[in-house]
C-alpha atoms as a PDB file:
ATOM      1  CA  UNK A   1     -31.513  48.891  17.101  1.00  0.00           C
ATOM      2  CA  UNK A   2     -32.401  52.627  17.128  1.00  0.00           C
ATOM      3  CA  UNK A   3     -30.734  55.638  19.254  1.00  0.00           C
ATOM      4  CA  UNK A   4     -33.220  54.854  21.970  1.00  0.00           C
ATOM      5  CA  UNK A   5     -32.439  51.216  22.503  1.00  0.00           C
ATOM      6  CA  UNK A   6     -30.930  50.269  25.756  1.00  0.00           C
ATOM      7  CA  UNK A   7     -28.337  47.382  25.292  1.00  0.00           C
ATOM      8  CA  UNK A   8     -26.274  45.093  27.671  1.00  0.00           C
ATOM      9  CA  UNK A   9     -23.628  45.131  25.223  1.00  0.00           C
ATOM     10  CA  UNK A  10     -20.514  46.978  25.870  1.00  0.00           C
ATOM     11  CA  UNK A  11     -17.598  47.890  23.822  1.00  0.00           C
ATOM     12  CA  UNK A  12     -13.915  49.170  24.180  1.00  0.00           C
ATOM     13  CA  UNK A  13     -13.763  52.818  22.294  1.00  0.00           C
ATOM     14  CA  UNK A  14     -10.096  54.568  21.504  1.00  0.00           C
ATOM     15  CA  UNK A  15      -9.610  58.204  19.648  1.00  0.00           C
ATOM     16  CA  UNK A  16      -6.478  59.121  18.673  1.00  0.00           C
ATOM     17  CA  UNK A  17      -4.203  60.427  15.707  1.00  0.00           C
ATOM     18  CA  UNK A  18      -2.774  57.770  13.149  1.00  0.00           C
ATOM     19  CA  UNK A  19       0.624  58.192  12.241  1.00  0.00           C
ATOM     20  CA  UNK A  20      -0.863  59.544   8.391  1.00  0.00           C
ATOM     21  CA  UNK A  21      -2.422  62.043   9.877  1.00  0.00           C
ATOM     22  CA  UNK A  22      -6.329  61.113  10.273  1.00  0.00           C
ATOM     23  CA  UNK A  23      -8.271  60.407  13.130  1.00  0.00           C
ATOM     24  CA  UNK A  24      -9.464  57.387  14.393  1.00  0.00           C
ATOM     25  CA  UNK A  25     -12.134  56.241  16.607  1.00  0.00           C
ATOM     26  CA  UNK A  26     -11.529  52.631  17.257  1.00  0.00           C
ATOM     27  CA  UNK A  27     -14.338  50.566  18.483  1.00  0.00           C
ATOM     28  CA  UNK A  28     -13.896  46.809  19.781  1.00  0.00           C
ATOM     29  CA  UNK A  29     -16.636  44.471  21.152  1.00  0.00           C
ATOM     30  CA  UNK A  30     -17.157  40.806  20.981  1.00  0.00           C
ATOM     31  CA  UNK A  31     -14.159  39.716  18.978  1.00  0.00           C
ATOM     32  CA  UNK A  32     -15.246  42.329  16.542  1.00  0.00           C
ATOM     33  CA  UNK A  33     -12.529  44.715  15.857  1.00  0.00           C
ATOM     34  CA  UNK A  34     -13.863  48.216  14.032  1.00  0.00           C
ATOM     35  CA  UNK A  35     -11.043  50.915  13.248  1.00  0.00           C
ATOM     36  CA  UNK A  36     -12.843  54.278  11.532  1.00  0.00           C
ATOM     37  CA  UNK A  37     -10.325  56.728  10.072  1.00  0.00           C
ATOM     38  CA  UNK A  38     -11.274  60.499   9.492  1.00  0.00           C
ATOM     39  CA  UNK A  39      -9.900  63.612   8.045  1.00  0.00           C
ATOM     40  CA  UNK A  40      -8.869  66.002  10.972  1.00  0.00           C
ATOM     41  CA  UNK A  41     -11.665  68.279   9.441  1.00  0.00           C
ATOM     42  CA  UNK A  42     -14.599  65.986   9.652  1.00  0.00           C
ATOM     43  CA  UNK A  43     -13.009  64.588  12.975  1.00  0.00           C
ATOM     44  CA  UNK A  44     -14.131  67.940  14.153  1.00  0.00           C
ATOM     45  CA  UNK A  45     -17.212  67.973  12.530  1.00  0.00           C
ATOM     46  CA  UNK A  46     -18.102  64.797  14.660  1.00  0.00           C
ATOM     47  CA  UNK A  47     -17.172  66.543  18.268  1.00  0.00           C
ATOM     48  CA  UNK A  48     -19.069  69.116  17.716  1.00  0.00           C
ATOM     49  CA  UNK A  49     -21.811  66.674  16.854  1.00  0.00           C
ATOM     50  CA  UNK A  50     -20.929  64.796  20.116  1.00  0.00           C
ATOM     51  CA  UNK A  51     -21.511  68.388  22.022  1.00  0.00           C
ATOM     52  CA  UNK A  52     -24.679  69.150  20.962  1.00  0.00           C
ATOM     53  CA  UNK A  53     -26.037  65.640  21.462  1.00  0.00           C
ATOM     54  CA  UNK A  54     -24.385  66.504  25.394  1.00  0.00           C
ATOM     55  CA  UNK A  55     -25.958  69.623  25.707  1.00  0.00           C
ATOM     56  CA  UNK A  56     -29.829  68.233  24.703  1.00  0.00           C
ATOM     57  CA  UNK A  57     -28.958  65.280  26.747  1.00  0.00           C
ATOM     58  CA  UNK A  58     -28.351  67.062  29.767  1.00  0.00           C
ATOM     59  CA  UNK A  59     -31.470  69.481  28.492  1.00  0.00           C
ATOM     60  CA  UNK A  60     -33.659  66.304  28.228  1.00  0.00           C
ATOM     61  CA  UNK A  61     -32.675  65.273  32.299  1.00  0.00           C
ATOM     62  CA  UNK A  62     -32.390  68.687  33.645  1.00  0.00           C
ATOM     63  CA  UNK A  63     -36.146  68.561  32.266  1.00  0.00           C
ATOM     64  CA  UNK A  64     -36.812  65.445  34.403  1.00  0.00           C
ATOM     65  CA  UNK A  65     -36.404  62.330  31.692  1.00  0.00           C
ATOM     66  CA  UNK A  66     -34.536  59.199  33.767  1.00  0.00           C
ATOM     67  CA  UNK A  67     -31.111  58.773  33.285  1.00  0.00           C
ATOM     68  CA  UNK A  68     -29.719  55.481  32.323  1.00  0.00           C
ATOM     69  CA  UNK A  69     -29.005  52.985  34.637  1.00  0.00           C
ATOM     70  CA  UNK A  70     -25.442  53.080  35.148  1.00  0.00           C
ATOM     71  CA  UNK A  71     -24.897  49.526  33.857  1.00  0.00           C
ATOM     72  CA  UNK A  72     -25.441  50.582  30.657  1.00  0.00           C
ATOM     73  CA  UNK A  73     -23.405  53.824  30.816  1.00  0.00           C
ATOM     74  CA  UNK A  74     -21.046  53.309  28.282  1.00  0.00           C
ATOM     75  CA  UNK A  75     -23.068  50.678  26.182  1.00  0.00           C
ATOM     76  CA  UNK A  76     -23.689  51.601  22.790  1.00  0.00           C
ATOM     77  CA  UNK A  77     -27.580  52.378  21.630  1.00  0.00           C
ATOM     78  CA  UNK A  78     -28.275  53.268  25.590  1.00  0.00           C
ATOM     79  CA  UNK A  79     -29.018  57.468  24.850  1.00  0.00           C
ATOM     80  CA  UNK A  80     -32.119  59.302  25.287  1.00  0.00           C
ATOM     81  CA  UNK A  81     -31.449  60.628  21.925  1.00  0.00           C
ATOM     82  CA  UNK A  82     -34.370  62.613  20.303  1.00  0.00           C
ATOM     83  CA  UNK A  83     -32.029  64.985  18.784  1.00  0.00           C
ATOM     84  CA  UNK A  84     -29.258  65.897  16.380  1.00  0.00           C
ATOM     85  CA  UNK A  85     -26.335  63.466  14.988  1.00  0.00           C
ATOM     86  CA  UNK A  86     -28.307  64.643  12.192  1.00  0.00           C
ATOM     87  CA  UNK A  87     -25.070  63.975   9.705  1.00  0.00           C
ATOM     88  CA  UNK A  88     -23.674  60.814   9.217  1.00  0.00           C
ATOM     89  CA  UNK A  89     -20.007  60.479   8.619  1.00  0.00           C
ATOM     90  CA  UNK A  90     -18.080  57.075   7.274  1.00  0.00           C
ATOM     91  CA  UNK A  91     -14.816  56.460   8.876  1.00  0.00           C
ATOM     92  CA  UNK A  92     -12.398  54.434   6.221  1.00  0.00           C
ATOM     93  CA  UNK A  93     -11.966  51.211   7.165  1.00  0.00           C
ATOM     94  CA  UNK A  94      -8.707  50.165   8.739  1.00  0.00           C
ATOM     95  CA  UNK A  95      -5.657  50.889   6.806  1.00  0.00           C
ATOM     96  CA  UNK A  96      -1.874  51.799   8.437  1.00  0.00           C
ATOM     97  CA  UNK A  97      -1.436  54.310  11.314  1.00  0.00           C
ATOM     98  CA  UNK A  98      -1.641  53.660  14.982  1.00  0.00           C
ATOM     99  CA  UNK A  99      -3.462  53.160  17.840  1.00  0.00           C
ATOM    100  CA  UNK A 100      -3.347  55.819  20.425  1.00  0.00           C
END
């Protein structure tokens, strides 16, 4: 499945600060349970990934591309994409800390 791939899938997403002092994005879908922990640093390296993927997103409508059905909003794979997350970052699997 590529960045331009709509899905019916859904999933449950939570960001917060562990109790070690990383971040983690917690995904859950199906039963599957997917806990990525970062260092504050590349945390931040990540949202400003996130904006600029906004920004050309919004770029890409404002130019006239359909938006996603709103069934899918949410769903992962369901972008119009065609532009940076260029960098790929590796959240360490699971470990102590909390869920926020």
């Amino acid at each position: 499945m590529g960045i331009n791939s709509e899905s019916d899938r859904a999933a449950s997403l939570v960001i917060g600060p562990t109790s070690l002092g990383m971040v983690r994005i917690y995904v859950e879908s199906d039963g599957i349970e997917l806990p990525m922990d970062f260092e504050p640093d590349e945390a931040l390296d990540i949202a400003n990934e996130l904006r600029a993927a906004a920004e050309m997103a919004m770029a890409t409508v404002a130019k006239g591309a359909p938006k996603n059905s709103e069934k899918n909003r949410g769903a992962p794979g369901n972008g119009n994409g065609g532009g940076k997350p260029d960098t790929k970052h590796e959240g360490k699997r699971g470990g102590g800390g909390s869920r926020s």
